[in-house]
C-alpha atoms as a PDB file:
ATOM      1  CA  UNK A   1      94.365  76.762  92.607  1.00  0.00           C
ATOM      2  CA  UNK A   2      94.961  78.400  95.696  1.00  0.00           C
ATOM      3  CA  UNK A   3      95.363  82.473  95.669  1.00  0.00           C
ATOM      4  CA  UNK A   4      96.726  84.572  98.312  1.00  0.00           C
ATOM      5  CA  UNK A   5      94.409  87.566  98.852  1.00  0.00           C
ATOM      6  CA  UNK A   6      97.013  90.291 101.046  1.00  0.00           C
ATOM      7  CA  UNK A   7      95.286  93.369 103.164  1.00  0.00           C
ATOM      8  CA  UNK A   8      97.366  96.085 103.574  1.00  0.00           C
ATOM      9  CA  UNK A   9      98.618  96.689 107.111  1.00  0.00           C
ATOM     10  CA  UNK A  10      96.957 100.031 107.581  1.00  0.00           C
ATOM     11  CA  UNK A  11      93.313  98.977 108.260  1.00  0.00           C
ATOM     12  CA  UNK A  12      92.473  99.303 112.071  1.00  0.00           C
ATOM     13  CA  UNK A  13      92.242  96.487 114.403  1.00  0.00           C
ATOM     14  CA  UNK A  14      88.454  96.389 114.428  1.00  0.00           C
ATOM     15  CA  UNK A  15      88.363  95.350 110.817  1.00  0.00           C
ATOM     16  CA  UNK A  16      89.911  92.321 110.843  1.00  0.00           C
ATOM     17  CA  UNK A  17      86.849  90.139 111.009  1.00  0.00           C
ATOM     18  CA  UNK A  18      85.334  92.472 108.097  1.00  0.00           C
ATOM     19  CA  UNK A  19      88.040  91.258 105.842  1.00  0.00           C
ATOM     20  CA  UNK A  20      87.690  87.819 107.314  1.00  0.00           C
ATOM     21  CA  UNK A  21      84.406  87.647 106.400  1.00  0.00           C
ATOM     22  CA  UNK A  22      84.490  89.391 102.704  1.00  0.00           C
ATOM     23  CA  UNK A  23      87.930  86.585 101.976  1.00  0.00           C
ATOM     24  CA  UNK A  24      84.750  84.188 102.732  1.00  0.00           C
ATOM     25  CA  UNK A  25      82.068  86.030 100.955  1.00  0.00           C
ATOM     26  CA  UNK A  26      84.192  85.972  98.002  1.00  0.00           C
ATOM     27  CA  UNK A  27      85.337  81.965  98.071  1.00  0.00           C
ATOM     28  CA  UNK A  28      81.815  81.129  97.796  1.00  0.00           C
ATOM     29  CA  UNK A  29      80.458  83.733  95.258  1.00  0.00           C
ATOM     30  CA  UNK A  30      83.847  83.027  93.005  1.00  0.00           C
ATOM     31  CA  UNK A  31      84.235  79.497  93.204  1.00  0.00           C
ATOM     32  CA  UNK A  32      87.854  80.583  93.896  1.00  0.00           C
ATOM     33  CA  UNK A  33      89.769  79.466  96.832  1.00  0.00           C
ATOM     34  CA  UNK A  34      91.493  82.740  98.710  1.00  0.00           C
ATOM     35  CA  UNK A  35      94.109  82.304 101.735  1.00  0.00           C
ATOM     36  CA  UNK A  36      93.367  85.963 103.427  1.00  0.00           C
ATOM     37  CA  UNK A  37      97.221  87.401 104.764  1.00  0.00           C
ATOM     38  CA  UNK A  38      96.684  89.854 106.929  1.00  0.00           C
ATOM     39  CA  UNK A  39     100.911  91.609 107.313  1.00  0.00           C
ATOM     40  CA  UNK A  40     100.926  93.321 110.652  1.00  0.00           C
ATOM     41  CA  UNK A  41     103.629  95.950 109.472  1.00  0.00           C
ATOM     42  CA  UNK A  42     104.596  97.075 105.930  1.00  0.00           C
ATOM     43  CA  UNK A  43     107.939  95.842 106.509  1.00  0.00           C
ATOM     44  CA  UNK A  44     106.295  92.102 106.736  1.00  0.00           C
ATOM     45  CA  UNK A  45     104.461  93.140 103.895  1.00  0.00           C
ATOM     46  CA  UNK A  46     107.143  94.256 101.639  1.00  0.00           C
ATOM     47  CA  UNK A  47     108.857  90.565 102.683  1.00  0.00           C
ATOM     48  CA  UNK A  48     106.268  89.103 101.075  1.00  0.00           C
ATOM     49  CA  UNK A  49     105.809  90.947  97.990  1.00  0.00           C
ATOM     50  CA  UNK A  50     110.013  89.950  97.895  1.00  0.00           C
ATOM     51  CA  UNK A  51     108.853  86.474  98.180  1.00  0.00           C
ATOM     52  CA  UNK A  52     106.055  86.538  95.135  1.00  0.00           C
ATOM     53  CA  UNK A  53     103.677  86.019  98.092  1.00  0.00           C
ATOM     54  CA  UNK A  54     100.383  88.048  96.940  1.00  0.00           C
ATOM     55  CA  UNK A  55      98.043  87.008  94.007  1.00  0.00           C
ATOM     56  CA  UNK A  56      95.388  89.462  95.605  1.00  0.00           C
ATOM     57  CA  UNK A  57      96.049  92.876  97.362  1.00  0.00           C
ATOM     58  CA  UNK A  58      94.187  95.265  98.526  1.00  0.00           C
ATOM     59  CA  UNK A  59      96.814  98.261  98.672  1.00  0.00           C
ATOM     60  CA  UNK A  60      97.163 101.881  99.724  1.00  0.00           C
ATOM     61  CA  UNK A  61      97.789 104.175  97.080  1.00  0.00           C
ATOM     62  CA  UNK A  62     100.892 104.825  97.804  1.00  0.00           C
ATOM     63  CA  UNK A  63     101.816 101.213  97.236  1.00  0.00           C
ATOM     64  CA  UNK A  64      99.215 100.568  94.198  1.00  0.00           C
ATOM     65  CA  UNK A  65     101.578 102.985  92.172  1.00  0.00           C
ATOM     66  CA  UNK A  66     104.666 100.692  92.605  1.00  0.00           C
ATOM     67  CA  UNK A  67     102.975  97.302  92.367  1.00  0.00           C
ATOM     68  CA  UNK A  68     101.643  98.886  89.036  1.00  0.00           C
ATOM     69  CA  UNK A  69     104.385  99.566  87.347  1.00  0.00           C
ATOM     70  CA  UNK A  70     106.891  97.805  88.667  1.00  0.00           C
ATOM     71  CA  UNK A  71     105.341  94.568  89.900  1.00  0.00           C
ATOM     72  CA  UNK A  72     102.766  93.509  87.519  1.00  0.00           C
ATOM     73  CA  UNK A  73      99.513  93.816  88.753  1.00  0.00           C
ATOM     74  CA  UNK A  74      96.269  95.934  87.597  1.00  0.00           C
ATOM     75  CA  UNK A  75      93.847  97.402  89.446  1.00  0.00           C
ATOM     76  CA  UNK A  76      90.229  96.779  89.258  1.00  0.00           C
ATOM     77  CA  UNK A  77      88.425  97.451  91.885  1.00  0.00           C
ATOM     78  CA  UNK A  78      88.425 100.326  94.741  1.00  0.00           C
ATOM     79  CA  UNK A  79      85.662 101.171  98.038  1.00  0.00           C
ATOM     80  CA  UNK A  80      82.965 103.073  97.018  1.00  0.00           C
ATOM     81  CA  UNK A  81      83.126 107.012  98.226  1.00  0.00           C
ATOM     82  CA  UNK A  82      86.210 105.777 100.288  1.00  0.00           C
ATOM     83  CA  UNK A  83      88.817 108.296  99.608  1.00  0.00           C
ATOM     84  CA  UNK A  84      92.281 108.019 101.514  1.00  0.00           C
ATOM     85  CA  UNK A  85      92.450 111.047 103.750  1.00  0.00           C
ATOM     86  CA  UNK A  86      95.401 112.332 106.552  1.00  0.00           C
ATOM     87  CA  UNK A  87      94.753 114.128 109.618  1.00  0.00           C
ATOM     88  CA  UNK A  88      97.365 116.108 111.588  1.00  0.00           C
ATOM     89  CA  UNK A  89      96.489 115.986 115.285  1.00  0.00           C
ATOM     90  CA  UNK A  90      98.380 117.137 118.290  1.00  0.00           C
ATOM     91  CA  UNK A  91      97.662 116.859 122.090  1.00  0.00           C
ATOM     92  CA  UNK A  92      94.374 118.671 123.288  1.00  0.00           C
ATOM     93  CA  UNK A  93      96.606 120.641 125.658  1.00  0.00           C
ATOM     94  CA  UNK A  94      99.356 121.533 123.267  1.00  0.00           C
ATOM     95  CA  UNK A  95      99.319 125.367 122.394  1.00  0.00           C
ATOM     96  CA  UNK A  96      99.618 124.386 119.077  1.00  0.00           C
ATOM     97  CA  UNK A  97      96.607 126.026 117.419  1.00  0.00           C
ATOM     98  CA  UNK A  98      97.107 125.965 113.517  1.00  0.00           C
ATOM     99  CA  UNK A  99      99.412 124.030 110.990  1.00  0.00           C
ATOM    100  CA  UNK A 100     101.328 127.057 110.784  1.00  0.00           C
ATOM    101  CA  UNK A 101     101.815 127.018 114.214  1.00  0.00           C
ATOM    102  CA  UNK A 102     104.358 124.030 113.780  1.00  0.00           C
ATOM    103  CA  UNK A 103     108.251 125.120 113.562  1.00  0.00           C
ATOM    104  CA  UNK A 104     111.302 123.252 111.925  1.00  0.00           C
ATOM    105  CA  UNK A 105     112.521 121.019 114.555  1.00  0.00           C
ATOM    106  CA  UNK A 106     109.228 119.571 115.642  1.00  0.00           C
ATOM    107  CA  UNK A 107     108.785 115.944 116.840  1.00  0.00           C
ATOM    108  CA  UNK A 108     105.903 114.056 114.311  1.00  0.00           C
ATOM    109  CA  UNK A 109     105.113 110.727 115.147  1.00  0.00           C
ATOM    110  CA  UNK A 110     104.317 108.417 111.834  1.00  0.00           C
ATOM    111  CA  UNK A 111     103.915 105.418 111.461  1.00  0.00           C
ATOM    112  CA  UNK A 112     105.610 103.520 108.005  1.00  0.00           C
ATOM    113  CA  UNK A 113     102.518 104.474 105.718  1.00  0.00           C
ATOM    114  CA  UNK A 114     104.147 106.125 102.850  1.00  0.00           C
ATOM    115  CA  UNK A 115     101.207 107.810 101.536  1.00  0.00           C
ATOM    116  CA  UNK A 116     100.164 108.810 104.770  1.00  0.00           C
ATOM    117  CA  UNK A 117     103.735 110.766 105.464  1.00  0.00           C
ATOM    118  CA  UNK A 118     103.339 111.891 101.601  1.00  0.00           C
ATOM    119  CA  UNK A 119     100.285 114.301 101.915  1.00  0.00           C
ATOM    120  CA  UNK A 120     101.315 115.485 105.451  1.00  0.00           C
ATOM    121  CA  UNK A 121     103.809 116.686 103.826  1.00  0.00           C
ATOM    122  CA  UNK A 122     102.218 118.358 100.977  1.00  0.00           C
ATOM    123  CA  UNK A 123      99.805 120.036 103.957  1.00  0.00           C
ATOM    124  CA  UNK A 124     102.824 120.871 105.704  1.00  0.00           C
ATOM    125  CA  UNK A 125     104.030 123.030 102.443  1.00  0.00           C
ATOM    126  CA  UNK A 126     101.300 125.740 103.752  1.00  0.00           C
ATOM    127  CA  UNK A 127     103.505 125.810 107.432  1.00  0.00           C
ATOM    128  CA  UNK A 128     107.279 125.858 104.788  1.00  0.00           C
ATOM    129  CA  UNK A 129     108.276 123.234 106.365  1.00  0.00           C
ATOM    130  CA  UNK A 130     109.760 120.059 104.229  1.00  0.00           C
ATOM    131  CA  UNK A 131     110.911 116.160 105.191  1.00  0.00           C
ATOM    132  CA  UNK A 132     114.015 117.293 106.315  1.00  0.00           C
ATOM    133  CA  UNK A 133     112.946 120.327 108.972  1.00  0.00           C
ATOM    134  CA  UNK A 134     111.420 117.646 111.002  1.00  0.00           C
ATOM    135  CA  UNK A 135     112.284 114.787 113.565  1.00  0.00           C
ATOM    136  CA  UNK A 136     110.541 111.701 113.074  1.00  0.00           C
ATOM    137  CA  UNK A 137     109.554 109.560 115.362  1.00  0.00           C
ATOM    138  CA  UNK A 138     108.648 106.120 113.610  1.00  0.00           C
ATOM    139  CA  UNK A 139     105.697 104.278 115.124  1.00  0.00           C
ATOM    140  CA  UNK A 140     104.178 100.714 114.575  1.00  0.00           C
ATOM    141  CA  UNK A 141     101.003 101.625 114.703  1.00  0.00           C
ATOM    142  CA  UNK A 142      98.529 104.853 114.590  1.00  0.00           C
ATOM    143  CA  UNK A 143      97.058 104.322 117.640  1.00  0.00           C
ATOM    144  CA  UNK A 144     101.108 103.863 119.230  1.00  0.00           C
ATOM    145  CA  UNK A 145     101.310 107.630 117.263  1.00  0.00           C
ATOM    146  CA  UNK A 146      97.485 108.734 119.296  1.00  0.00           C
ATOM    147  CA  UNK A 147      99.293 107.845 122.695  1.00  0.00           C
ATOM    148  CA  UNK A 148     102.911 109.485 121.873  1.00  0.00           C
ATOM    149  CA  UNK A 149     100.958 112.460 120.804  1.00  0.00           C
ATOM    150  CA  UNK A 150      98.846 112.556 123.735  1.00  0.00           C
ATOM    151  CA  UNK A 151     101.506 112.447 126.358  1.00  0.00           C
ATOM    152  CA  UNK A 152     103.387 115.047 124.606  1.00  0.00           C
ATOM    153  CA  UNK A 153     106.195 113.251 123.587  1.00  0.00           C
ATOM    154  CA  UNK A 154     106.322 114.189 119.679  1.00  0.00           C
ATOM    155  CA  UNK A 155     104.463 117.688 118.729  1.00  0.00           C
ATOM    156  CA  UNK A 156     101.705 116.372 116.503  1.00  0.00           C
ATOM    157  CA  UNK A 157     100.642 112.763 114.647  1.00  0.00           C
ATOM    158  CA  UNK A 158     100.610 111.692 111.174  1.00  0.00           C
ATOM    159  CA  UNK A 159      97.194 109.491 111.028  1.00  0.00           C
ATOM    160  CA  UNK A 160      95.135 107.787 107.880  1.00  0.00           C
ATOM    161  CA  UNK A 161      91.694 110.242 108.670  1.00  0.00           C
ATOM    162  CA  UNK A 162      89.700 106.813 109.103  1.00  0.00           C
ATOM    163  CA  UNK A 163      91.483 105.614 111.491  1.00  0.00           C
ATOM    164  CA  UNK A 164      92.093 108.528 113.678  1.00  0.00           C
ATOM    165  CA  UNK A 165      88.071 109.254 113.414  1.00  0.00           C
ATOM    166  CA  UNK A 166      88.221 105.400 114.448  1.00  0.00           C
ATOM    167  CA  UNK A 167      89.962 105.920 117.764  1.00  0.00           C
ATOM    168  CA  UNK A 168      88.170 105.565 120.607  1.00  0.00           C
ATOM    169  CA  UNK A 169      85.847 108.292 122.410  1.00  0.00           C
ATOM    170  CA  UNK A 170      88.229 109.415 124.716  1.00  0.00           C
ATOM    171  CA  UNK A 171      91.371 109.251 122.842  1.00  0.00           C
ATOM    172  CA  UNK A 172      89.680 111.761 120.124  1.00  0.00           C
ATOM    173  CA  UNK A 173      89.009 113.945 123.383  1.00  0.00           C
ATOM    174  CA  UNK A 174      92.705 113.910 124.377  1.00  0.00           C
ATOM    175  CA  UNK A 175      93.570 114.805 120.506  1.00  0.00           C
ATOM    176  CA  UNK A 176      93.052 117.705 118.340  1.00  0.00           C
ATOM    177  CA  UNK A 177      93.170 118.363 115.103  1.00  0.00           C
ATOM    178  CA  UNK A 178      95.176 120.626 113.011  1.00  0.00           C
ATOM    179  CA  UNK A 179      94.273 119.842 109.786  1.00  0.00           C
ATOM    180  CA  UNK A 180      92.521 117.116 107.409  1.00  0.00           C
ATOM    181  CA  UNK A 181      93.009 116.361 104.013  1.00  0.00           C
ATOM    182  CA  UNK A 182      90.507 116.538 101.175  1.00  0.00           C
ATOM    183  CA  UNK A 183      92.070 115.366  97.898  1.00  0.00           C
ATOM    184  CA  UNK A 184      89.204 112.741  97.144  1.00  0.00           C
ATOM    185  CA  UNK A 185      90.877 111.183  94.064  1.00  0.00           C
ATOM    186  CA  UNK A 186      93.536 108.562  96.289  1.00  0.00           C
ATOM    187  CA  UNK A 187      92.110 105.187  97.586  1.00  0.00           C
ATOM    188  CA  UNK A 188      92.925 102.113  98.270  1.00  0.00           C
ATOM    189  CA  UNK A 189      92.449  99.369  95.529  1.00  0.00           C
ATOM    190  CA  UNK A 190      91.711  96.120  94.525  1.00  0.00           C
ATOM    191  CA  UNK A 191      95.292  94.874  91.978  1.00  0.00           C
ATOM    192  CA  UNK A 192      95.442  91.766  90.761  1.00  0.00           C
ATOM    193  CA  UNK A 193      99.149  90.176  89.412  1.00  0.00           C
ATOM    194  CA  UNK A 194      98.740  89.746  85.876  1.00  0.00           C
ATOM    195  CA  UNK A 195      99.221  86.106  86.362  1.00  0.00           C
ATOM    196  CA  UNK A 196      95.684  85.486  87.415  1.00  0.00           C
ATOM    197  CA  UNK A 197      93.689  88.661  85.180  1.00  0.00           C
ATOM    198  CA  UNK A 198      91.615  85.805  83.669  1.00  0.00           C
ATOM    199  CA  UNK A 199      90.122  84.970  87.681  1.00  0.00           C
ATOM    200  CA  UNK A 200      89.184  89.207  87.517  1.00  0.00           C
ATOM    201  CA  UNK A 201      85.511  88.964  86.363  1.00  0.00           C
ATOM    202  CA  UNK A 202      84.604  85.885  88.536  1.00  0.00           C
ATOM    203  CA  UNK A 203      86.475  87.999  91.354  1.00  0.00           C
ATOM    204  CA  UNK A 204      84.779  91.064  90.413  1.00  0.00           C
ATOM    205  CA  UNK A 205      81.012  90.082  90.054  1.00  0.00           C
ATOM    206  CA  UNK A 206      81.265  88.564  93.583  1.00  0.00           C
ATOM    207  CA  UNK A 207      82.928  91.831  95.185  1.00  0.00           C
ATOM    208  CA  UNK A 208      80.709  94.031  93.363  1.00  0.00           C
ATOM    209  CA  UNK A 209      77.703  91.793  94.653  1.00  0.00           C
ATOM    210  CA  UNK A 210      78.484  92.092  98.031  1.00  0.00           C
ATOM    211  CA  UNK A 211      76.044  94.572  99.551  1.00  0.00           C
ATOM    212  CA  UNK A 212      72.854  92.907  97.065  1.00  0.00           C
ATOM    213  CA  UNK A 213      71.914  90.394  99.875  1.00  0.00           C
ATOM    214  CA  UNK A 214      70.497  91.847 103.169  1.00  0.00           C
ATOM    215  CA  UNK A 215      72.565  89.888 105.160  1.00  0.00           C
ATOM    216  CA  UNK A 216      75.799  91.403 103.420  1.00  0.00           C
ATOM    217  CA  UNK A 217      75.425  94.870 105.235  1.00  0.00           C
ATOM    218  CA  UNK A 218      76.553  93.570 108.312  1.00  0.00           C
ATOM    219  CA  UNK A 219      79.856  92.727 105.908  1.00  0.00           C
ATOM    220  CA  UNK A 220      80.321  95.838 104.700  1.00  0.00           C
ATOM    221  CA  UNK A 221      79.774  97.958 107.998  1.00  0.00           C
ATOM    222  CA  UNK A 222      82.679  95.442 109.701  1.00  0.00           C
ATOM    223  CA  UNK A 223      84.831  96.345 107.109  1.00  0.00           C
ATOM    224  CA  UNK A 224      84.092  99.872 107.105  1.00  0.00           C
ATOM    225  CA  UNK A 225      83.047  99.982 103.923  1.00  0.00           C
ATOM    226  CA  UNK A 226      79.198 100.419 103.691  1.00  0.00           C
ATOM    227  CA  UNK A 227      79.321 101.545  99.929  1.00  0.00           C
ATOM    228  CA  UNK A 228      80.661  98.113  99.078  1.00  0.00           C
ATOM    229  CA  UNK A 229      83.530  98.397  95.753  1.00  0.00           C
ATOM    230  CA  UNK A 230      83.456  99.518  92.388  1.00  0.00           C
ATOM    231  CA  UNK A 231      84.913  98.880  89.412  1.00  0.00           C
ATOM    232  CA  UNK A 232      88.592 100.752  88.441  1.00  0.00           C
ATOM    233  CA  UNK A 233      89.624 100.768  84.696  1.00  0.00           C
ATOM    234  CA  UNK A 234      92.879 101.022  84.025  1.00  0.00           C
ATOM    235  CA  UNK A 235      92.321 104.558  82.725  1.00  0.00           C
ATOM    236  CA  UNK A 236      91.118 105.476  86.048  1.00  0.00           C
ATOM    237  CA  UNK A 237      94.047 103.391  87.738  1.00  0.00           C
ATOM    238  CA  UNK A 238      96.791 105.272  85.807  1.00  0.00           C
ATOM    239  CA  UNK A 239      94.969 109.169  86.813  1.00  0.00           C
ATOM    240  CA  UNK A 240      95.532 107.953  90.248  1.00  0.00           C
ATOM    241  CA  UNK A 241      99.020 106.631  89.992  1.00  0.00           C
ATOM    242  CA  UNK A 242     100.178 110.076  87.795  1.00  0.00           C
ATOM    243  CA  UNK A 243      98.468 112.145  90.964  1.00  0.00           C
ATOM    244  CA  UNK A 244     100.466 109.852  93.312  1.00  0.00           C
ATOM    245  CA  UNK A 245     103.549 111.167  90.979  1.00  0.00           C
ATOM    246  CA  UNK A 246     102.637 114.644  91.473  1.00  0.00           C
ATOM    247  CA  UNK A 247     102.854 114.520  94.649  1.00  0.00           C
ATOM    248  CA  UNK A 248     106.310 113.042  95.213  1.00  0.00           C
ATOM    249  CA  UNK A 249     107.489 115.887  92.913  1.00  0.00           C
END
């Protein structure tokens, strides 16, 4: 049996051949075969979630909370001292100085990351400014949002923290920020659909291995992840999805 293993869109360019190379790692330690889908846009992700596509995915949190409990999977797994974080950034040059220094009618560019856009917001609470005081200007990518940002086209950037402290040397330079997160408790996670919970161990002792072997830290730093994963009870899964609740209220 063949499973499809999906990556969430929101991992940055430079990872791909980490999670090339872990969708390997994890054939040969499981004994399972694993067709890595990589979506390039949540959009082409929700199509195949439509479509029953995913056996595997490794999800935002934002996402985790609806695949959950509406979809049928369980999570399992999630990076080690990984937490999702947010940074708001505007242009070096802007004379924005401070969150609060943002005023209704401001230009944010974002990309399609819901849990991204989600604790902005909350940040933004400190500044009284909600969804609907501000334009958005929809992105594909984060790095799309570095360059509108940059050239001063939107007021400030939405970005997931590791990928904005991923951006290049001299993009960082052109960018500054105005505020990071630090929740701690929201990652990403390993789910499984409950159709295939009896493959979890076998796909658990190999995930949880990788990092044992000297040759699997050169894994683990391509994927950004030099902690390697952990196991998430469903205990631990549920805390996060009620938090991910608490913040939509």
């Amino acid at each position: 049996m063949k499973l499809n293993f999906m990556v969430a869109p929101d991992f940055s360019p430079d990872r791909f051949a980490g999670w090339h190379m872990v969708n390997t790692l994890l054939q040969s330690r499981s004994g399972l075969q694993l067709h890595l889908l990589t979506p390039s846009s949540a959009q082409e992700q929700a199509d195949l979630l439509r479509h029953d596509k995913a056996d595997l995915i490794y999800a935002n949190p934002f996402d985790a909370a609806h695949l959950i409990r509406d979809l049928g999977f369980r999570a399992f797994a999630r990076p080690v001292g990984k937490p999702d974080e947010m940074v708001i950034a505007t242009a070096a040059a802007s004379p924005l100085r401070c969150l609060e220094d943002l005023r209704p009618g401001s230009r944010i560019a974002v990309t399609d990351n819901r849990d991204v856009k989600l604790i902005g917001l909350r940040l933004l609470e400190a500044a009284d400014l909600t969804d609907k005081d501000l334009q958005w200007v929809l992105v594909e990518t984060f790095q799309a949002g570095a360059r509108l940002t940059i050239k001063g086209e939107v007021d400030a950037g939405f970005f997931l923290a590791e990928i904005y402290h991923s951006l290049s040397r001299i993009t960082r330079s052109q960018l500054k920020v105005l505020i990071e997160s630090a929740i701690f408790d929201i990652t990403h996670v390993l789910l499984a659909h409950q159709r295939i919970v009896g493959e979890i161990p076998a796909i658990m002792t190999a995930l949880s291995g990788i990092g044992q072997r000297s040759a699997d830290h050169e894994v683990l730093e391509a994927l950004g992840i030099p902690g390697g994963f952990e196991k998430m009870n469903d205990e631990e899964a549920e805390f996060m999805v009620d938090l991910m609740d608490t913040l939509l209220d």
